[in-house]
Protein backbone atom coordinates (compact mmCIF):
# COMPACT_ATOMS: atom_id res chain seq x y z
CA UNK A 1 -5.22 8.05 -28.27
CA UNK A 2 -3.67 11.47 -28.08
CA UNK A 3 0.01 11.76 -27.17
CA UNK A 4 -0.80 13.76 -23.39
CA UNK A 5 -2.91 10.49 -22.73
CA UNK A 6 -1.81 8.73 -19.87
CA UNK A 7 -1.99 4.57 -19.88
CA UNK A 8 -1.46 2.39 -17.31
CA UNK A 9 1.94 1.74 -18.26
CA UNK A 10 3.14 5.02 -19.01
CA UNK A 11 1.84 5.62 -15.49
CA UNK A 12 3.80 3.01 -13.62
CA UNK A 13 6.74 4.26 -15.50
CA UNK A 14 6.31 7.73 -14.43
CA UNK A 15 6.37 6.61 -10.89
CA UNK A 16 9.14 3.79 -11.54
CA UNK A 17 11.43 6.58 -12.63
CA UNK A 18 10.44 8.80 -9.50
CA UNK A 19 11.32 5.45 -7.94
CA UNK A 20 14.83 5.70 -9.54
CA UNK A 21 15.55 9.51 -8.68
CA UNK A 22 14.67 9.08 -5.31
CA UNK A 23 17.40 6.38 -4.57
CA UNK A 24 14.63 3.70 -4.40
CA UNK A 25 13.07 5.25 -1.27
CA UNK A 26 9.83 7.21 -0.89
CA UNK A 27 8.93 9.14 -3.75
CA UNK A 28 7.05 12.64 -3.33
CA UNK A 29 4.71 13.21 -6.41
CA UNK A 30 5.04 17.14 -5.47
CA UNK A 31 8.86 16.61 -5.98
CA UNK A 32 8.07 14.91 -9.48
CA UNK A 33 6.17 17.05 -11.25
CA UNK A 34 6.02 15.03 -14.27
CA UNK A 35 4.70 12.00 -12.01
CA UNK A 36 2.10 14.61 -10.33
CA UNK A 37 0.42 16.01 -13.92
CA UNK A 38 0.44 12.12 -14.52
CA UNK A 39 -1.33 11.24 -12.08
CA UNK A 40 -3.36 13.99 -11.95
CA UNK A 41 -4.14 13.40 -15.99
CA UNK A 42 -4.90 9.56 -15.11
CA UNK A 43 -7.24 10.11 -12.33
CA UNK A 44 -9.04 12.66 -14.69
CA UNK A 45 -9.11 10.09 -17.34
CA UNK A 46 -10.40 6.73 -15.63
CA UNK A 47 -12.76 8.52 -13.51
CA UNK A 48 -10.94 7.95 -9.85
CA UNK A 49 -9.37 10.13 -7.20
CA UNK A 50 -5.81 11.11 -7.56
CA UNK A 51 -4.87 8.80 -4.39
CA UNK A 52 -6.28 6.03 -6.20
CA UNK A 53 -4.19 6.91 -9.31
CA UNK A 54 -0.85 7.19 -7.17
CA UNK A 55 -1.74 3.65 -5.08
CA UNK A 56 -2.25 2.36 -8.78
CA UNK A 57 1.03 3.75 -10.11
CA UNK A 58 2.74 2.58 -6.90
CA UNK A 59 1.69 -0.89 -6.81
CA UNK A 60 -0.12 -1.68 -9.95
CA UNK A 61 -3.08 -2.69 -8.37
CA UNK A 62 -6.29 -1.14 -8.91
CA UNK A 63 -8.52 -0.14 -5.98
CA UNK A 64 -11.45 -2.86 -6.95
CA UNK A 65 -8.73 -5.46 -7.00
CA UNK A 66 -7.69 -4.68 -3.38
CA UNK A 67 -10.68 -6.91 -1.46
């Protein structure tokens, strides 16, 4: 595990502190750039699209899991 690797928690964090800085309304990933090379890392990573990555890091629920 390398220290750029993203997990699934550092991931939810990333977007929990998004959360945070955008008065706990919708967050932007463009406006977060830390949140958007996150994602962008994680989607690279687990093999998914970066829309999947950001419905992951919003809800914490993984695509597969939705049906």
């Amino acid at each position: 595990m390398g220290l750029f690797d993203i997990t699934d928690e550092k991931l939810r964090a990333f977007y929990h502190r998004a959360w945070h800085e955008a008065h706990m309304g919708f967050v932007d990933p463009r406006k977060y750039p830390y949140l958007d090379r996150a994602i962008l890392i994680y989607a690279r990573e687990h093999g998914c699209s970066y829309d999947e990555a950001l419905i992951f890091a919003k809800t914490g629920r993984k695509t597969g899991d939705l049906h």
